[in-house]
Protein backbone atom coordinates (compact mmCIF):
# COMPACT_ATOMS: atom_id res chain seq x y z
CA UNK A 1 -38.14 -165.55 -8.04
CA UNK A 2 -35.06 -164.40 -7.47
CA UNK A 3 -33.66 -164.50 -10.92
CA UNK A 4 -37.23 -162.30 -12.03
CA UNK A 5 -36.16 -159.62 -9.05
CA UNK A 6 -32.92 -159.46 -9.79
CA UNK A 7 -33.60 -158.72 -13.70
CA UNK A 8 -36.70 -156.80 -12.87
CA UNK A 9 -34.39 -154.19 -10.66
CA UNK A 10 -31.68 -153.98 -13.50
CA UNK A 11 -33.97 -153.70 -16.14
CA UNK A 12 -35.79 -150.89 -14.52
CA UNK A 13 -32.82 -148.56 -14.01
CA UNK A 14 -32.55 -145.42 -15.61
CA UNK A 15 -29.37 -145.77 -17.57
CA UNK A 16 -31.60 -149.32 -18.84
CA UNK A 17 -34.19 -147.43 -20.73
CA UNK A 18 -31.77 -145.50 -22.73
CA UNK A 19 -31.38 -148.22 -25.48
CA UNK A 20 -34.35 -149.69 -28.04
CA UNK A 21 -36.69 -151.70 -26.60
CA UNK A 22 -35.06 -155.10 -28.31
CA UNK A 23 -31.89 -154.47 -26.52
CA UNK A 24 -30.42 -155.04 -22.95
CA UNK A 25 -27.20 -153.36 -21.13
CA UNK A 26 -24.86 -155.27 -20.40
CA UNK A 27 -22.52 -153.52 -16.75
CA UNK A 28 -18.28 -153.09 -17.48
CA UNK A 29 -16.76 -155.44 -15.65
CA UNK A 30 -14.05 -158.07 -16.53
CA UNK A 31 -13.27 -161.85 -16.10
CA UNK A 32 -10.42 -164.05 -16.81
CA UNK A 33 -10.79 -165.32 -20.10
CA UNK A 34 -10.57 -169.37 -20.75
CA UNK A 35 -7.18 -169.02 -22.40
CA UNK A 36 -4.00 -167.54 -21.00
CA UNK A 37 -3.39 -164.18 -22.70
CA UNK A 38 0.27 -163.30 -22.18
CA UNK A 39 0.26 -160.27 -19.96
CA UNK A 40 -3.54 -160.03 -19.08
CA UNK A 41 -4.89 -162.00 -15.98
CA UNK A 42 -8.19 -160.91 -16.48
CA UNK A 43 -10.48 -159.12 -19.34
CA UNK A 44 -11.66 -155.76 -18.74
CA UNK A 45 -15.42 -155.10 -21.27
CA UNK A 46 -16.63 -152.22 -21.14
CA UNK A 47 -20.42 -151.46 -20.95
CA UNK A 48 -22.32 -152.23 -24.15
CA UNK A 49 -25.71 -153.20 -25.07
CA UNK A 50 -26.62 -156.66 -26.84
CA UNK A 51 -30.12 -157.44 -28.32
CA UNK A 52 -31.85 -159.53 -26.10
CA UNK A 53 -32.26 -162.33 -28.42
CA UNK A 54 -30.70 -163.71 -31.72
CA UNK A 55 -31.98 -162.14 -35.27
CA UNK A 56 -34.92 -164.12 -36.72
CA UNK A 57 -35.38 -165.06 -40.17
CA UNK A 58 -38.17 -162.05 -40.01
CA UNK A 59 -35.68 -159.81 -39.41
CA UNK A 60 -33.28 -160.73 -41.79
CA UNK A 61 -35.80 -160.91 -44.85
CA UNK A 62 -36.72 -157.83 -44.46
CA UNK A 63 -33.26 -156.54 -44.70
CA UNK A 64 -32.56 -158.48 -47.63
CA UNK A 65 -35.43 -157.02 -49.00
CA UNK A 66 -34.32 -153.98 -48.77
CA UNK A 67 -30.95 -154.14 -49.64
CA UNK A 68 -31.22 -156.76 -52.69
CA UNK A 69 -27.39 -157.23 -52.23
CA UNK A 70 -27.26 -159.89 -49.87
CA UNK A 71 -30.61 -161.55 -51.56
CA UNK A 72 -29.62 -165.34 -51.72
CA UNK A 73 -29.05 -165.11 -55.53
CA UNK A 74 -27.11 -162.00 -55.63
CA UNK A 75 -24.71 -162.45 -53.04
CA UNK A 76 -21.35 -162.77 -54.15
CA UNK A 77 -19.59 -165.70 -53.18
CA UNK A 78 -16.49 -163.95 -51.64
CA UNK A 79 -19.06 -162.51 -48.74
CA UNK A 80 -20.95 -165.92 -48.77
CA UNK A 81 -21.03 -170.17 -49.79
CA UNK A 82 -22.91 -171.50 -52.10
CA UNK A 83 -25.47 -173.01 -48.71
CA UNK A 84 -26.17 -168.68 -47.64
CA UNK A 85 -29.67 -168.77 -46.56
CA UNK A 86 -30.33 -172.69 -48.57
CA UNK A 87 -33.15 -173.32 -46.35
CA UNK A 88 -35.44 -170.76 -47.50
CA UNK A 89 -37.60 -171.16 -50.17
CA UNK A 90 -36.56 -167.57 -52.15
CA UNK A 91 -34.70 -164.55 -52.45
CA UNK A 92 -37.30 -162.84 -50.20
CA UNK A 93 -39.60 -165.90 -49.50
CA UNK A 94 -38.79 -168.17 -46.16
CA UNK A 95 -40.65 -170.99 -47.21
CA UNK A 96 -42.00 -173.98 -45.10
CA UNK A 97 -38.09 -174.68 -43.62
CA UNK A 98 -37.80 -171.54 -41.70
CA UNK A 99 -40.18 -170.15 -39.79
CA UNK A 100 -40.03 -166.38 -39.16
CA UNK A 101 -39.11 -166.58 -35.42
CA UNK A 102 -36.50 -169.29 -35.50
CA UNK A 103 -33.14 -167.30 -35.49
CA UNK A 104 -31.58 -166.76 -38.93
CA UNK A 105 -28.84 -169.09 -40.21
CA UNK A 106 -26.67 -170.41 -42.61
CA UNK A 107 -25.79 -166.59 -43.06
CA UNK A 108 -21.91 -165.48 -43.44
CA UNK A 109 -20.21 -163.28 -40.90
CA UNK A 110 -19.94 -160.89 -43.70
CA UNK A 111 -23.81 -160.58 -44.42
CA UNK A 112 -24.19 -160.54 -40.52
CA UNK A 113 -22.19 -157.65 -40.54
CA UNK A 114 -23.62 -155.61 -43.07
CA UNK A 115 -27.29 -156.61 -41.04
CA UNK A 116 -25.94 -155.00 -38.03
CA UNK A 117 -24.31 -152.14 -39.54
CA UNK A 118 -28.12 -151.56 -41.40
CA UNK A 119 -29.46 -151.35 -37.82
CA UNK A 120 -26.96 -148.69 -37.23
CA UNK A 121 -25.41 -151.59 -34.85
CA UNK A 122 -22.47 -153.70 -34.54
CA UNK A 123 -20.80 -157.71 -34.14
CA UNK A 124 -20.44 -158.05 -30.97
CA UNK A 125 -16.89 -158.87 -29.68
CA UNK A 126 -15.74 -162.21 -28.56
CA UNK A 127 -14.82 -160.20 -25.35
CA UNK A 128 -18.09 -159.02 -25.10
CA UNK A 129 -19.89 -162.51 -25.90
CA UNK A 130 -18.16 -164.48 -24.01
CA UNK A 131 -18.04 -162.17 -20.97
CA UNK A 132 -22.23 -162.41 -21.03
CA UNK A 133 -21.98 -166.18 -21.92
CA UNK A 134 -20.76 -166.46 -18.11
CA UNK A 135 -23.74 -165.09 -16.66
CA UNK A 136 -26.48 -167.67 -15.26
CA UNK A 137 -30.10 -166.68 -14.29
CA UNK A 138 -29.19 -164.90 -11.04
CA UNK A 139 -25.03 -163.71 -11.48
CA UNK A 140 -23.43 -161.81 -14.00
CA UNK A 141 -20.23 -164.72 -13.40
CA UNK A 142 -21.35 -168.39 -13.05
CA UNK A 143 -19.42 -169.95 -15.44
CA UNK A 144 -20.17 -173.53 -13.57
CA UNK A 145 -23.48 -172.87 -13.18
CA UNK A 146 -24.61 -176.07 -13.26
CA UNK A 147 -28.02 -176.05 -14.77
CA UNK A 148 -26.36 -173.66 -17.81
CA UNK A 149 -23.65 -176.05 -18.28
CA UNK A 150 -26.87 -179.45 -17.88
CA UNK A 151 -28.46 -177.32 -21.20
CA UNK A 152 -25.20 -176.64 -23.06
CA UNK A 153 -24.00 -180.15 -22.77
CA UNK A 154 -27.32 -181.38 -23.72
CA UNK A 155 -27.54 -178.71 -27.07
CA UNK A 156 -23.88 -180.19 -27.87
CA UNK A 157 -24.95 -183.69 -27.69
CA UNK A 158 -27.34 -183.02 -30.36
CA UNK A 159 -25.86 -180.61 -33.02
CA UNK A 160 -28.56 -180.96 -35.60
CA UNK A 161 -31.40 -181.19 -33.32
CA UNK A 162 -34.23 -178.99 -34.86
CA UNK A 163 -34.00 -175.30 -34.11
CA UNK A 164 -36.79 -174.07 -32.06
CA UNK A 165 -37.82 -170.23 -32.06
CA UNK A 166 -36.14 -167.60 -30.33
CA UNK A 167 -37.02 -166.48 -26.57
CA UNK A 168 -37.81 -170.02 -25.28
CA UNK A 169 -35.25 -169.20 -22.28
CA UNK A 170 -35.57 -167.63 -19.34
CA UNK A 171 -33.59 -164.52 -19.46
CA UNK A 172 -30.05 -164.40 -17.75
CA UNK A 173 -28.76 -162.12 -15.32
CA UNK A 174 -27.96 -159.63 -17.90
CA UNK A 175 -31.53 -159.79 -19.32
CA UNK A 176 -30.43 -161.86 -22.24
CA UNK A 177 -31.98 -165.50 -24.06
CA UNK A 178 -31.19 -168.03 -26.18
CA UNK A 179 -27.32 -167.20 -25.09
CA UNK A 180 -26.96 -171.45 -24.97
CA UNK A 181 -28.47 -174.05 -26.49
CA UNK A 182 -30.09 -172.41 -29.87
CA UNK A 183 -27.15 -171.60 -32.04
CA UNK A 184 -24.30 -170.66 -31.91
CA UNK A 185 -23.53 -166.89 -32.76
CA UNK A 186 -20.84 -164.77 -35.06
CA UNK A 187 -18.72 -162.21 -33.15
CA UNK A 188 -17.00 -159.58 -34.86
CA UNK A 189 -13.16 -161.00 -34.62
CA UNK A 190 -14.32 -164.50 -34.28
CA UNK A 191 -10.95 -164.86 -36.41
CA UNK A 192 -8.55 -163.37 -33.89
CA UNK A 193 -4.89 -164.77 -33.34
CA UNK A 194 -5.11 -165.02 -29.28
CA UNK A 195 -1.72 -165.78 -28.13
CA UNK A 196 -2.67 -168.93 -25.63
CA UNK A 197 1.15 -169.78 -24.37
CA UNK A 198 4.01 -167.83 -24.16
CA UNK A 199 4.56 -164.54 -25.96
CA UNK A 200 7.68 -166.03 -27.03
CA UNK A 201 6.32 -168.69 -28.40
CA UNK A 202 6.81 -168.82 -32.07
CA UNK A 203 4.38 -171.55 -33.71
CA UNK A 204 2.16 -169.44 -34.92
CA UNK A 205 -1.09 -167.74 -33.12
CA UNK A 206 -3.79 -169.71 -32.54
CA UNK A 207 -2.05 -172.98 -32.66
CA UNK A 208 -2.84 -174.27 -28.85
CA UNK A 209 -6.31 -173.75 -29.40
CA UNK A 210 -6.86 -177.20 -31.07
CA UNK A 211 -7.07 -181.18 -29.55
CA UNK A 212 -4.25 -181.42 -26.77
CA UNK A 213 -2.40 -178.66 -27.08
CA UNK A 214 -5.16 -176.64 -25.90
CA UNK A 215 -4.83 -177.60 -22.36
CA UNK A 216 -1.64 -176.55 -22.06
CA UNK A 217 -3.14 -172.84 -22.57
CA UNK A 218 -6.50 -173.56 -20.52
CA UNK A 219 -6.94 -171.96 -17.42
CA UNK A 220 -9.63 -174.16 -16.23
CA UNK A 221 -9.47 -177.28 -18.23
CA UNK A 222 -13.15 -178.90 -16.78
CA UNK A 223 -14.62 -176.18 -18.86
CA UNK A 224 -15.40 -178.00 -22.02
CA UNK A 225 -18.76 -175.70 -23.11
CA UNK A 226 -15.90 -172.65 -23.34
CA UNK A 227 -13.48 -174.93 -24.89
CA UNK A 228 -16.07 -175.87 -27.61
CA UNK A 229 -17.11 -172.26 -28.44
CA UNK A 230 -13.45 -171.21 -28.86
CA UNK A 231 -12.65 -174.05 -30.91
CA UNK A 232 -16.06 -173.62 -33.54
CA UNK A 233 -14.78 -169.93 -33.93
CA UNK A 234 -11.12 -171.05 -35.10
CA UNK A 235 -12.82 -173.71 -37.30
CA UNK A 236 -14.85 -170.40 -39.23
CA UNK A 237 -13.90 -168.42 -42.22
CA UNK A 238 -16.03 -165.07 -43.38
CA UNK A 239 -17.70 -166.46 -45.98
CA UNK A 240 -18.95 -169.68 -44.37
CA UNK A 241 -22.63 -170.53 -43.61
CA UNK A 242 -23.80 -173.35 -41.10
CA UNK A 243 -27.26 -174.63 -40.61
CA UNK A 244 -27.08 -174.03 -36.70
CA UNK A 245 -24.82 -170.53 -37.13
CA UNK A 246 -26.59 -167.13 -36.42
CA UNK A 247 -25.92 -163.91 -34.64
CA UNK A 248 -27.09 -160.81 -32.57
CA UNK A 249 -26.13 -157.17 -32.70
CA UNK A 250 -24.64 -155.11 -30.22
CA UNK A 251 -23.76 -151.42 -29.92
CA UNK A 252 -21.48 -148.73 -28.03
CA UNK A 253 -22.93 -146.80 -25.62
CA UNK A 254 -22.41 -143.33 -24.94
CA UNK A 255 -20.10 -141.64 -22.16
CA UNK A 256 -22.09 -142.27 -18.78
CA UNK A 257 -24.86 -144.33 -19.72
CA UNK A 258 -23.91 -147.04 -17.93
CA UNK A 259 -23.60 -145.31 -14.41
């Protein structure tokens, strides 16, 4: 009850209705980030709005029917792998594998991109997604929640667990579902160098954010469901496409919308 309150009094703000229906505001705010950033204690996002749940396979046909470009036998394979969209049955036919509601997969960061930028939308940043992947059902920062971190734990135990559709979980603080335990999602620099030790340090970015030297540059080493997202991004390239790998849009908003 308190979770519905607490969603129903943010949702119903003024600055709230000033995005499409499928999307949700998301407050600025900051929080300190799961890696040590050399110089910056803690994150600062400002506000942005996300849509409220992942892009369906719905969605995404009828952009690549539209735009016959990122059809599954057109694409080129510098923007996606030879497995882009392998589970549907056609070009602009979803078949008996994917139902229209599950969230779209097996799509590149590159075709997500070019989705969002159709919708006049964005990636969201990893700033951005991870700062709303803290949020549990009743607080915008509950990274330890511990019935999130019950669900994550049991979505990473089984990876290839069949993908259910999308808005099976209760929304979080922010107004948001399917955050955990669907699939995991693309952000727009999932590919950035974070500096995790010492600016001085000169291995080469990225390079404690793998097996033991990554809790060197941890600031909370117990959190393993942040340690795993961090590490899947790293593992990515542009052009790959994995069967639990989809996204959601975000977008700017405009000066003073999110008083």
């Amino acid at each position: 009850m308190i979770a519905t309150l607490a969603t129903l009094v943010f949702a119903s703000s003024a600055w709230a209705q000033r995005v499409a229906p499928d999307m949700r505001l998301v407050r600025a705010g900051s929080y300190r980030p799961f890696y040590r950033i050399a110089g910056r204690d803690r994150v600062t996002v400002r506000a942005f709005a996300m849509e409220s749940r992942p892009v369906t396979n719905a969605r995404f046909l009828a952009f690549v029917t539209s735009d016959a470009r990122w059809q599954r036998s057109r694409v080129r394979r510098l923007f996606a792998d030879a497995d882009y969209l392998a589970h549907w049955s056609g070009d602009i036919s979803l078949g008996p594998d994917a139902r229209a509601e599950q969230p779209v997969t097996r799509v590149s960061w590159f075709a997500a991109r070019a989705y969002c930028k159709a919708q006049g939308r964005r990636l969201p940043t990893e700033d951005e997604w991870e700062y709303v992947a803290r949020a549990s059902r009743t607080s915008p920062d509950a990274p330890r929640d511990a019935s999130t971190t019950a669900r994550i734990l049991a979505w990473y135990a089984h990876p290839l667990a069949p993908i259910a559709d999308v808005g099976a979980s209760q929304p979080d603080y922010w107004g948001l579902q399917d955050v955990h335990g669907l699939v995991w999602e693309w952000v727009e620099d999932f590919n950035s160098a974070l500096v995790v030790t010492d600016s001085r340090d000169n291995q080469g970015p990225g390079v404690g954010r793998f097996c033991g030297a990554a809790s060197a540059g941890a600031r909370d080493v117990g959190d393993y469901v942040a340690f795993m997202r961090y590490a899947f991004r790293q593992s990515l390239r542009g052009s790959y496409t994995v069967r639990n790998l989809g996204f959601r849009c975000a977008a700017d908003i405009t000066e003073g919308e999110h008083r």
